[in-house]
Protein backbone atom coordinates (compact mmCIF):
# COMPACT_ATOMS: atom_id res chain seq x y z
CA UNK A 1 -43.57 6.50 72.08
CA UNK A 2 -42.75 7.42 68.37
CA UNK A 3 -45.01 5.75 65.79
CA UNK A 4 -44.20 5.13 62.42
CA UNK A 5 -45.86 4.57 59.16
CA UNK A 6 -44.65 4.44 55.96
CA UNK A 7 -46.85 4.37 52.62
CA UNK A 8 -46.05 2.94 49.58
CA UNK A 9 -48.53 3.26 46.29
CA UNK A 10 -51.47 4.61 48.88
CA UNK A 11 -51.05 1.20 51.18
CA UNK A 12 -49.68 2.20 54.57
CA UNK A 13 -47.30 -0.55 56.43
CA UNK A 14 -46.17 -0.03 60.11
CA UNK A 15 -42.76 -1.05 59.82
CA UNK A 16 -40.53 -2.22 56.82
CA UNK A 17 -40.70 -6.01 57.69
CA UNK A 18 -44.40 -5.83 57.30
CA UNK A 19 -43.99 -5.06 53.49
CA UNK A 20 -44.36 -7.97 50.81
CA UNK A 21 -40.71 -8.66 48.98
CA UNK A 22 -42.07 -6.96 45.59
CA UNK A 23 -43.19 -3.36 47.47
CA UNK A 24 -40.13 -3.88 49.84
CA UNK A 25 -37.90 -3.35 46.67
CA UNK A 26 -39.88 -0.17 45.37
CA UNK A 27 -39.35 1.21 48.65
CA UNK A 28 -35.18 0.32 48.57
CA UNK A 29 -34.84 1.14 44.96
CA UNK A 30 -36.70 4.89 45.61
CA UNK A 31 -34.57 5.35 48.77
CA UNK A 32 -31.79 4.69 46.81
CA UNK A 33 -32.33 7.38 44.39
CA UNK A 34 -33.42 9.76 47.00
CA UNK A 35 -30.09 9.26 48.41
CA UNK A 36 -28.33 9.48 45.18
CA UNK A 37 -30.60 12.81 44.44
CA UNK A 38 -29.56 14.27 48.14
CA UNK A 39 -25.62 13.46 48.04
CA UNK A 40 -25.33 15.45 44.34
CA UNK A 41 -25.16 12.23 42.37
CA UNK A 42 -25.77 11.66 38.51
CA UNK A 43 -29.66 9.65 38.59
CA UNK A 44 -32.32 11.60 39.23
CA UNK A 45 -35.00 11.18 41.78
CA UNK A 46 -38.54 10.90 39.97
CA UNK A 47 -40.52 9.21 43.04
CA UNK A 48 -42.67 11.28 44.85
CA UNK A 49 -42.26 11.54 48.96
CA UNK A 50 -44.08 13.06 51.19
CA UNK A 51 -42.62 13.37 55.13
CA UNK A 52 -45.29 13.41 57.20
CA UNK A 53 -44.36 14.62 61.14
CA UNK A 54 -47.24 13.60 63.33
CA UNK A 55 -46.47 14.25 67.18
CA UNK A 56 -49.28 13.46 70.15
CA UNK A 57 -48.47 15.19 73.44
CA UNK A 58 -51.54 14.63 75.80
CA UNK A 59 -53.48 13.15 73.38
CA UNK A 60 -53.05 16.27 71.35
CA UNK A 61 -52.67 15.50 67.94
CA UNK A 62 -49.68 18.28 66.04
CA UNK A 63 -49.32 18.08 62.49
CA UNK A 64 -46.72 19.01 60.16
CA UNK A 65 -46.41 22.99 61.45
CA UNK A 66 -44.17 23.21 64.65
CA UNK A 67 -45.61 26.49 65.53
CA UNK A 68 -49.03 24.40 66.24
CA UNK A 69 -47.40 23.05 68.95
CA UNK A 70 -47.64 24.66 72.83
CA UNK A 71 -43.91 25.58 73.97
CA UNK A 72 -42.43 24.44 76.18
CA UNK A 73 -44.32 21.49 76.35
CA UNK A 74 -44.56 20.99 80.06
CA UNK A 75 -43.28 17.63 81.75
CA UNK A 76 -45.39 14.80 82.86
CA UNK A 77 -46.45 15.11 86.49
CA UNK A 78 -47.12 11.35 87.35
CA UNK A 79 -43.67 10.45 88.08
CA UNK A 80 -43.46 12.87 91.37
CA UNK A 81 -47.05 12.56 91.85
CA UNK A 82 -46.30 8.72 92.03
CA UNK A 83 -43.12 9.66 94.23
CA UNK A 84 -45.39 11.49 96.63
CA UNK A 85 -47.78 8.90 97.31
CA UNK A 86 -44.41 6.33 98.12
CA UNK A 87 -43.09 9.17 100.73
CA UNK A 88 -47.27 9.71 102.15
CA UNK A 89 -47.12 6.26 102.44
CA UNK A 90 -44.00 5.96 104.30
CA UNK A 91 -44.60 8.58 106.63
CA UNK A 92 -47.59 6.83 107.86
CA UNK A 93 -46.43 3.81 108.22
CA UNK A 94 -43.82 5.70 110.83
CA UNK A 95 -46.57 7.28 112.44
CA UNK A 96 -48.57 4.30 112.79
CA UNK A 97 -45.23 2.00 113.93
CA UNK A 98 -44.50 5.35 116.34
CA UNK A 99 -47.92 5.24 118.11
CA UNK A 100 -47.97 1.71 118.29
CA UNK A 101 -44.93 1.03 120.43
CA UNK A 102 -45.74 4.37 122.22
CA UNK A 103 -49.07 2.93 122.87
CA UNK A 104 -47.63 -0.73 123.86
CA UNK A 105 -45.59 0.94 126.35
CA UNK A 106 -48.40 1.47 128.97
């Protein structure tokens, strides 16, 4: 699951609709200059951004520094471990349906 935060003036909002309408257009207006800055246009960005890349693997907490992170960052195991206990199931279930008609026989 990827969580996002952004913060605006040292107030942190989980998603863009959360924002009030007056910090809503600070954040448009400075994302509009940061794309004019980025594509080579005329205005100048003067907002400060920080990107901050947070990533949780196994409740491991990573920050900004991919190297911090374990590679290669193994699979989870409880979809086949989840699979196996279907097919144990099943296969008793056989055994138990086999012994009882074996056993209703005589």
């Amino acid at each position: 699951m990827i969580k996002t935060s952004i913060t605006v003036n040292g107030k942190q909002y989980k998603s863009l609709e959360e924002m009030p309408p007056d910090v809503r257009q600070q954040y448009d207006e400075a994302m509009r200059r940061m794309a004019a800055a980025l594509s080579g246009g005329q205005e100048s960005a003067q907002a400060n951004s920080v990107i901050r890349n947070i990533v949780t693997v196994s409740n491991r907490t990573f920050g900004n520094n991919p190297a911090e992170m374990p590679l290669p960052i193994e699979p989870s195991r409880m979809p086949s471990e989840g699979r196996r206990f279907v097919y144990d199931l099943a296969f008793w279930v056989i055994v138990g349906l086999a012994l009882w008609f074996w056993l209703g026989r005589y």
